[in-house]
N, C-alpha and C. Protein backbone atom coordinates (compact mmCIF):
# COMPACT_ATOMS: atom_id res chain seq x y z
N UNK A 1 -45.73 -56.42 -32.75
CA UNK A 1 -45.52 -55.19 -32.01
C UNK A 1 -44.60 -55.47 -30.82
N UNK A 2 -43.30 -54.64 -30.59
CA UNK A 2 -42.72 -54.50 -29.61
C UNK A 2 -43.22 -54.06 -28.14
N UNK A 3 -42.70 -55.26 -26.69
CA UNK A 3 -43.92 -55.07 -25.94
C UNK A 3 -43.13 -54.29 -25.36
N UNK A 4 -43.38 -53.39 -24.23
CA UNK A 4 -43.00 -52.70 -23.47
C UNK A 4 -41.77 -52.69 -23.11
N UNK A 5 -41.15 -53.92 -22.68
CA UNK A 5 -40.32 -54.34 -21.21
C UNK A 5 -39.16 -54.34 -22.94
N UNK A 6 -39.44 -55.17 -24.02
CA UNK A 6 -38.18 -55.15 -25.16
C UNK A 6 -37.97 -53.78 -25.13
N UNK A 7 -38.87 -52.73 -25.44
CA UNK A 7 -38.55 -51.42 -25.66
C UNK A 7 -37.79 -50.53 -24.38
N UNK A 8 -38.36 -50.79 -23.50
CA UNK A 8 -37.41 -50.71 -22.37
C UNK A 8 -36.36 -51.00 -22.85
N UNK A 9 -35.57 -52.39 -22.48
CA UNK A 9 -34.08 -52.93 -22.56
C UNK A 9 -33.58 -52.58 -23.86
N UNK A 10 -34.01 -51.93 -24.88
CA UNK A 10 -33.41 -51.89 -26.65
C UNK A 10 -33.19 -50.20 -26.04
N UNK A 11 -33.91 -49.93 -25.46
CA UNK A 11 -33.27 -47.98 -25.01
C UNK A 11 -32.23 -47.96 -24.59
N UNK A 12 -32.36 -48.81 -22.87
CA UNK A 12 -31.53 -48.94 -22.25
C UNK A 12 -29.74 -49.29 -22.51
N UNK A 13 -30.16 -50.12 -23.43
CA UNK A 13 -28.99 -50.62 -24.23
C UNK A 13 -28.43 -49.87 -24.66
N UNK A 14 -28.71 -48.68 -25.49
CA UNK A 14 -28.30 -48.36 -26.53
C UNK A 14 -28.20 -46.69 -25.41
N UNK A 15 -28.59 -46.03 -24.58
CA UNK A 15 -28.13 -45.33 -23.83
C UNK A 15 -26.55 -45.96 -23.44
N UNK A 16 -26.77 -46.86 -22.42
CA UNK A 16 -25.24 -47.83 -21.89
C UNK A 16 -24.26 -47.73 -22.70
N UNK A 17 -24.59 -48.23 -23.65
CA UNK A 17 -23.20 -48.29 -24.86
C UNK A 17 -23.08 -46.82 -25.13
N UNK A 18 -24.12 -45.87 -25.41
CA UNK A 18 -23.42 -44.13 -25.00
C UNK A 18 -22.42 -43.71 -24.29
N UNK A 19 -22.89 -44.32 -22.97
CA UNK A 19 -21.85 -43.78 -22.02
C UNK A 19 -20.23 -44.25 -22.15
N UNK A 20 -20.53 -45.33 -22.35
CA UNK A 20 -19.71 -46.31 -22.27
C UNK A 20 -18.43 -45.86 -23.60
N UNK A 21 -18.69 -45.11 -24.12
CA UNK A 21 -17.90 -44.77 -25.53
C UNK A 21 -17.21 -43.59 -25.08
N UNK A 22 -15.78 -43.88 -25.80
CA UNK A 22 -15.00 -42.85 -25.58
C UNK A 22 -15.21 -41.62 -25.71
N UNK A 23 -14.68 -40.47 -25.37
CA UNK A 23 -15.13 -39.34 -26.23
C UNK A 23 -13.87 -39.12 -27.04
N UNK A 24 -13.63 -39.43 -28.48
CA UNK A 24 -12.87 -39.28 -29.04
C UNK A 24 -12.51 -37.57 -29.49
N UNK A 25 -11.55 -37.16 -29.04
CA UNK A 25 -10.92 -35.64 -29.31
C UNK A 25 -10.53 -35.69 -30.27
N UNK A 26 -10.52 -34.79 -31.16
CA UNK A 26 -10.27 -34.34 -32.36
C UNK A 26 -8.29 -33.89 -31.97
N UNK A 27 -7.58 -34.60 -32.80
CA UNK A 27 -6.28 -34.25 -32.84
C UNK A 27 -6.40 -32.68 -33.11
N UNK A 28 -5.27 -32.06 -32.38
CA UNK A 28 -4.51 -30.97 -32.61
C UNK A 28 -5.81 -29.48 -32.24
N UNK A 29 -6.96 -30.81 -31.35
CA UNK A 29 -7.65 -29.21 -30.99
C UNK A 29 -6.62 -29.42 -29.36
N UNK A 30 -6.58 -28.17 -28.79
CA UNK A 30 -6.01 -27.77 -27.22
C UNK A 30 -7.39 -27.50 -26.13
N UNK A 31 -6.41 -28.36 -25.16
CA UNK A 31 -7.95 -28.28 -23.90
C UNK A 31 -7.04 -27.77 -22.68
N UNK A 32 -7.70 -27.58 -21.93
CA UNK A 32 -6.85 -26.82 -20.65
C UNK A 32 -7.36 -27.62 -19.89
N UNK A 33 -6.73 -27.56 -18.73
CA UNK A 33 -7.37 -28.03 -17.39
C UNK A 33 -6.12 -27.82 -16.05
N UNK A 34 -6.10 -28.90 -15.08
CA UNK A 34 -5.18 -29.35 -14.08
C UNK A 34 -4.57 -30.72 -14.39
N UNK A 35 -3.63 -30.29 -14.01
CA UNK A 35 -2.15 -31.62 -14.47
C UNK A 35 -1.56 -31.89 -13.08
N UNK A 36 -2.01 -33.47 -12.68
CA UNK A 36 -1.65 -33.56 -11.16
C UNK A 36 -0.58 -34.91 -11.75
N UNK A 37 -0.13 -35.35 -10.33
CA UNK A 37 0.65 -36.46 -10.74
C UNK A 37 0.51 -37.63 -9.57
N UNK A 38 0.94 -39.05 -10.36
CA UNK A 38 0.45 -40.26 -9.45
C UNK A 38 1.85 -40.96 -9.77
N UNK A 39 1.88 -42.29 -8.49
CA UNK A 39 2.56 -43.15 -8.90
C UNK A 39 2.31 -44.30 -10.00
N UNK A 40 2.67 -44.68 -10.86
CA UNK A 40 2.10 -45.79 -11.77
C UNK A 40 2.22 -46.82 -11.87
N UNK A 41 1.77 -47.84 -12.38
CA UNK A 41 1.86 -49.22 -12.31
C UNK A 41 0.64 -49.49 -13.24
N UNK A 42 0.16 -50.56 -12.71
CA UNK A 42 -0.64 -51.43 -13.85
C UNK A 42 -1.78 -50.35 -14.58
N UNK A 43 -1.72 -49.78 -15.36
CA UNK A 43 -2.80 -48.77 -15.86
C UNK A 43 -3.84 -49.30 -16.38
N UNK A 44 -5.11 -48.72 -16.27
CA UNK A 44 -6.58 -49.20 -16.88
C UNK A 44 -6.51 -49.59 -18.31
N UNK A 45 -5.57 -49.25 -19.30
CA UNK A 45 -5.22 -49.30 -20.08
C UNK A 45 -4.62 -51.25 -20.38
N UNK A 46 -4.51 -51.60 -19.59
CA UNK A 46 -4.12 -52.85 -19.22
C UNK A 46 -2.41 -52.75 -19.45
N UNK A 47 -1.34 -51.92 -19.79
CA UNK A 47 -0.13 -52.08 -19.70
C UNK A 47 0.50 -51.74 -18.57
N UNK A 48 1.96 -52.37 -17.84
CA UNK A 48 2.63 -52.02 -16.97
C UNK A 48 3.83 -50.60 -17.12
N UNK A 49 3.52 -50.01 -15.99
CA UNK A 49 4.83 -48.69 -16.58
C UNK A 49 5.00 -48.64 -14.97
N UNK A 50 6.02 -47.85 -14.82
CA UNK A 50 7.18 -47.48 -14.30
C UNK A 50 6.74 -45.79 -13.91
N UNK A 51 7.44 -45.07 -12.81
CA UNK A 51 7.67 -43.92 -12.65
C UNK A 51 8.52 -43.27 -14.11
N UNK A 52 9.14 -44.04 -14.20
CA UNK A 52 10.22 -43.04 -15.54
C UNK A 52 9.33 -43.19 -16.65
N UNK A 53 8.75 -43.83 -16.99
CA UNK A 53 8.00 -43.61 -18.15
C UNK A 53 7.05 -42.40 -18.02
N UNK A 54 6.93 -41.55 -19.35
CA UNK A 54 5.76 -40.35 -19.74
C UNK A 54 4.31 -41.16 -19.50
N UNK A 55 3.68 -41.00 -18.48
CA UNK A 55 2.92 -41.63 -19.00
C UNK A 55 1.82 -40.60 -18.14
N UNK A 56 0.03 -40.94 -18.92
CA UNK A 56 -0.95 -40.04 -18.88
C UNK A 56 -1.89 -40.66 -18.49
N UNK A 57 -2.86 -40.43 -17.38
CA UNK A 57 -4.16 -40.46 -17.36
C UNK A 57 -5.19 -39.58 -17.39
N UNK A 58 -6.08 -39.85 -18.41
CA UNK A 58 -7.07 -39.04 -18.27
C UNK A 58 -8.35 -39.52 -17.63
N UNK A 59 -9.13 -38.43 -17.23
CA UNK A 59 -10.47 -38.07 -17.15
C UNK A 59 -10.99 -39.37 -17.69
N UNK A 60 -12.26 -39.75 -16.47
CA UNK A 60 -13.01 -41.20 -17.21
C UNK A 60 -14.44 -40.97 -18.33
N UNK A 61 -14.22 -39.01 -17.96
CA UNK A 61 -15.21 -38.76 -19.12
C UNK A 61 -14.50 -39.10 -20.48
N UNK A 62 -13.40 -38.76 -20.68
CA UNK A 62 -12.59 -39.08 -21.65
C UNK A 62 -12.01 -40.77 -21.82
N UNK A 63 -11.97 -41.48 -20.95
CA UNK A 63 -11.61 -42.34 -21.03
C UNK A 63 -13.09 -43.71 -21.80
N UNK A 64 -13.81 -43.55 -21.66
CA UNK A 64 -14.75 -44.54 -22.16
C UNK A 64 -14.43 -45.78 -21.69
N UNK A 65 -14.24 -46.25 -22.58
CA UNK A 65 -13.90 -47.60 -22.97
C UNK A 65 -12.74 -48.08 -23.13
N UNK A 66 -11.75 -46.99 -23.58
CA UNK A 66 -10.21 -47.11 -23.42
C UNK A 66 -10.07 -46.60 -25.12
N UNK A 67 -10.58 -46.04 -26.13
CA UNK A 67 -10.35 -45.87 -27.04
C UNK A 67 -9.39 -44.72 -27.35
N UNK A 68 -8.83 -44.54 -26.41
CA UNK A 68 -7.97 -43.01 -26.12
C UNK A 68 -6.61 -43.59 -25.64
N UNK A 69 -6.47 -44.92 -25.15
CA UNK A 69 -5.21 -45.54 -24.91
C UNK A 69 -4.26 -45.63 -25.76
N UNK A 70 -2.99 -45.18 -25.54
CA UNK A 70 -1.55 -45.21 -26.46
C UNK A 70 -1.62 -44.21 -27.23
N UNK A 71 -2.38 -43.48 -27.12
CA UNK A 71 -2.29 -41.78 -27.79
C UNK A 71 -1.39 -41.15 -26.85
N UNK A 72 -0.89 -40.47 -27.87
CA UNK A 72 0.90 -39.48 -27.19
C UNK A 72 0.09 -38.23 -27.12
N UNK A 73 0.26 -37.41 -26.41
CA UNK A 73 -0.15 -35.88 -26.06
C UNK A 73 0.24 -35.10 -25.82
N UNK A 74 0.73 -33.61 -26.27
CA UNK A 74 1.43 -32.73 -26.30
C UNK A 74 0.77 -31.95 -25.22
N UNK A 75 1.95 -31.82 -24.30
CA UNK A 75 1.40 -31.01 -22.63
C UNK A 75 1.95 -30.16 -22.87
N UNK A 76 1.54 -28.63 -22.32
CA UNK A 76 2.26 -27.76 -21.79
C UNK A 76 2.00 -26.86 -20.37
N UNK A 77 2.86 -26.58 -19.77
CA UNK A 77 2.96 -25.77 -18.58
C UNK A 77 2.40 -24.59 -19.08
N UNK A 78 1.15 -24.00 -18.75
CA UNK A 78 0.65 -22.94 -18.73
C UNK A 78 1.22 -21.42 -18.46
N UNK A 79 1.92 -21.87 -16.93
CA UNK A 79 2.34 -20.96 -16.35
C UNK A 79 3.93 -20.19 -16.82
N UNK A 80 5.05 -21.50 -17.27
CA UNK A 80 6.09 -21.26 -17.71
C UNK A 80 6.27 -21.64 -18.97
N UNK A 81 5.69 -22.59 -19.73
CA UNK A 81 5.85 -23.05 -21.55
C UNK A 81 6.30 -24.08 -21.23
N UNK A 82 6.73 -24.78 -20.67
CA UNK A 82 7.64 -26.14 -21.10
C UNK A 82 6.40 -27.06 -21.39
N UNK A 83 7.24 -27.92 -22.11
CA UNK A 83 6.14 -28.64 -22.98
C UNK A 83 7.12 -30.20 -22.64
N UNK A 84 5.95 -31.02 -22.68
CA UNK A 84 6.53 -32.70 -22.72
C UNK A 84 5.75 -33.42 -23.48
N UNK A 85 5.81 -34.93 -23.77
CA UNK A 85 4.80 -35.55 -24.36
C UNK A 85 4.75 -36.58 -23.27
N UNK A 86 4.01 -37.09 -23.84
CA UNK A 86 3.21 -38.26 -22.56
C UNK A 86 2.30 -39.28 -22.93
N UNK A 87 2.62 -40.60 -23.11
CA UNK A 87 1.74 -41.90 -23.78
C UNK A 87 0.34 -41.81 -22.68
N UNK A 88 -1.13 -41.90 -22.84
CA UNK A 88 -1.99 -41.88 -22.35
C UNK A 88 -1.76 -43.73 -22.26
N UNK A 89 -1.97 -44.21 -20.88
CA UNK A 89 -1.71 -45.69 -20.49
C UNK A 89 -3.10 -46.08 -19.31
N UNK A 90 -3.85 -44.87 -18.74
CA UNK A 90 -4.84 -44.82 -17.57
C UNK A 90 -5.90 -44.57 -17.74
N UNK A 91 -6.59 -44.31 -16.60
CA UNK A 91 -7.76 -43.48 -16.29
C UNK A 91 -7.72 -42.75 -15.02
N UNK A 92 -7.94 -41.69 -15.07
CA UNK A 92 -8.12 -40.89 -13.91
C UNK A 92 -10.10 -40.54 -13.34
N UNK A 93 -10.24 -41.40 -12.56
CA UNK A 93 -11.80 -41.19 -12.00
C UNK A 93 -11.80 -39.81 -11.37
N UNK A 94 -10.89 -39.45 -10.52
CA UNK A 94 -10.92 -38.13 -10.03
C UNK A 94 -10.20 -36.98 -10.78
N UNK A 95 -9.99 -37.08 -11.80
CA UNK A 95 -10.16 -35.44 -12.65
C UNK A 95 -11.13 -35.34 -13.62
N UNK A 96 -11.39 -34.01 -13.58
CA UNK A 96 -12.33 -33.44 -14.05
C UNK A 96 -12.19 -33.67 -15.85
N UNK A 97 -13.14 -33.07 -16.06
CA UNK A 97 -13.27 -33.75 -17.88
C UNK A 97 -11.53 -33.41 -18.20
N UNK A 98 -11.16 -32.17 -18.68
CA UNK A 98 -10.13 -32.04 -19.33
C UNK A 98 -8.68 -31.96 -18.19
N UNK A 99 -8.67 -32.33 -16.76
CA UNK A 99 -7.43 -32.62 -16.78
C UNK A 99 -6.80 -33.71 -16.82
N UNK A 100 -5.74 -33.82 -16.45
CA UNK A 100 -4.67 -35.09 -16.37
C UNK A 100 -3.84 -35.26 -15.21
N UNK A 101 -3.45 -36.61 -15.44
CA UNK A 101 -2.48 -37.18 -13.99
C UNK A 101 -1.30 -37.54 -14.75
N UNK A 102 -0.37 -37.44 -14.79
CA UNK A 102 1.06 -37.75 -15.19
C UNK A 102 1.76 -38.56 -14.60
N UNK A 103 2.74 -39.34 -14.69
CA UNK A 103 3.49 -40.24 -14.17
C UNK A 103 4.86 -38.42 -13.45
N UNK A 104 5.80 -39.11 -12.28
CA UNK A 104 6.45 -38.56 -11.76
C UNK A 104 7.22 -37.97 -12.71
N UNK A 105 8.39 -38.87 -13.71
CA UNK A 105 9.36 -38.21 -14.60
C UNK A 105 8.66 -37.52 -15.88
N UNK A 106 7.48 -37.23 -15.77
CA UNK A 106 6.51 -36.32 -16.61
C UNK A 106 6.55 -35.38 -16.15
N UNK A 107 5.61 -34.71 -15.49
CA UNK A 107 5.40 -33.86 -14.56
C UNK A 107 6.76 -33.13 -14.14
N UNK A 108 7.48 -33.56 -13.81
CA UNK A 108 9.13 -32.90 -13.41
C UNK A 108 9.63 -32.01 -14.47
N UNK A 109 8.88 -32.94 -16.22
CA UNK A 109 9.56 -31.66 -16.78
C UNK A 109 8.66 -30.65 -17.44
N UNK A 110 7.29 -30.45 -16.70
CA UNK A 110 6.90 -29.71 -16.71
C UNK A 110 7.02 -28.44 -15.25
N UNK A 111 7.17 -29.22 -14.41
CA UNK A 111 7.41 -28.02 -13.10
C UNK A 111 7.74 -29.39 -11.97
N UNK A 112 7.85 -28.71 -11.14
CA UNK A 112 8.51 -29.56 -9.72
C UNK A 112 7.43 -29.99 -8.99
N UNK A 113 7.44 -31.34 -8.42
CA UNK A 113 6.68 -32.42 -7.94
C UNK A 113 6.11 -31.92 -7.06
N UNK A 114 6.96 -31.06 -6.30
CA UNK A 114 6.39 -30.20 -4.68
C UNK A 114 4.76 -29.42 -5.04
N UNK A 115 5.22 -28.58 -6.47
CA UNK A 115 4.10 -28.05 -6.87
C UNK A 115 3.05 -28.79 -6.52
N UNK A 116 2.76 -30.08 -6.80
CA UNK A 116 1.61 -30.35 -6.68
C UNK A 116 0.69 -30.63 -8.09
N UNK A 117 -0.03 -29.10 -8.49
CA UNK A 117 -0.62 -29.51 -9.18
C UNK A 117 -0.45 -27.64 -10.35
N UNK A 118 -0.87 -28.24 -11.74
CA UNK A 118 -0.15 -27.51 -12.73
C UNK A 118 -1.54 -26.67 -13.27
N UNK A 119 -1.50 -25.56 -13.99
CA UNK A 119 -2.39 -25.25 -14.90
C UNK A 119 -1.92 -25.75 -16.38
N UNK A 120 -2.67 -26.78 -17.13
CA UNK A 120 -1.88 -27.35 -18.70
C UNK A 120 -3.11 -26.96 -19.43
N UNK A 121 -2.30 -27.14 -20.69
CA UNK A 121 -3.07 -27.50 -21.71
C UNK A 121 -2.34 -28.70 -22.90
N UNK A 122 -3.65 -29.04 -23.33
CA UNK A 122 -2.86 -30.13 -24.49
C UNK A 122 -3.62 -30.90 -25.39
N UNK A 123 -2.88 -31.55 -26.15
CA UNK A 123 -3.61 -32.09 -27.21
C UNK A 123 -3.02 -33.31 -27.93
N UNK A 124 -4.21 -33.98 -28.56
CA UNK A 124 -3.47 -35.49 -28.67
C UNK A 124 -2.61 -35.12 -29.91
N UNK A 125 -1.92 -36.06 -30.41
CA UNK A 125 -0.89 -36.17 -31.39
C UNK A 125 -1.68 -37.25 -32.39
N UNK A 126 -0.94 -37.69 -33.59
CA UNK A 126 -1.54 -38.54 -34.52
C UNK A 126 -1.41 -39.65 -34.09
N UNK A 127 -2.22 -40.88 -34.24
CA UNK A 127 -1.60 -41.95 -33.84
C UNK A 127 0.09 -42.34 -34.37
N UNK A 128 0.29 -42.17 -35.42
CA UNK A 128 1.53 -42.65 -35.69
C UNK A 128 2.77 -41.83 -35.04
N UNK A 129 2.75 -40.64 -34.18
CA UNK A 129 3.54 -39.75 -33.56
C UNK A 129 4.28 -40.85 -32.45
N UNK A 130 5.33 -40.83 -32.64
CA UNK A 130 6.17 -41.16 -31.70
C UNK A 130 7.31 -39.97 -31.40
N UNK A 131 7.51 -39.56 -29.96
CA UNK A 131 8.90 -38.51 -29.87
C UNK A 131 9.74 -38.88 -29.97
């Protein structure tokens, strides 16, 4: 018989590794949220990028474990349509489940930097999608 304290830590465990898991999105469903923008560099993702690179962070509800890394994502500007894509390379701790942080030359071609911050929506692409 399993004593207490195992049954304890075999829950516990297996809660942890819950959290701990990505939330994998279903390609080609659309989520809305806020689309802010950061400077970039070494991303949680463990690769190095640049301002000029598309690049995406999401939400650490979304982020897990990183199983959402190097997925391309189809953004769009809510307000006006323009649309970009954007390699997911981060994590964003401070947005909310469904928005995103963009690298600078992202964001620009969805609306102007001054803005601040965007109403988007978007959705991942297949893995094999490259623009």
């Amino acid at each position: 018989m399993m004593s207490l304290y195992t049954l304890f830590i075999v829950a516990f465990a297996l809660f942890a590794s819950v959290l701990a898991a990505p939330v994998n999105l279903e390609k080609r469903i659309t989520h809305s949220g806020r689309g802010t923008w950061f400077d970039v560099g070494l991303g949680a993702c463990g690769e190095y990028n640049n301002n000029n690179d598309k690049i995406v962070a999401i939400s650490s509800n979304i982020y897990g474990s990183g199983g959402n890394c190097n997925q391309w994502m189809h953004i769009t500007n809510t307000a006006n349509g323009k649309s970009a894509y954007g390699l997911v390379r981060d994590e964003c701790p401070g947005c909310g489940s469904y928005d995103i942080d963009m690298s600078p030359s992202l964001f620009e071609e969805l609306g102007s930097l001054d803005t601040g911050v965007l109403k988007v929506s978007w959705h991942y692409e297949n893995k094999s999608f490259e623009p």
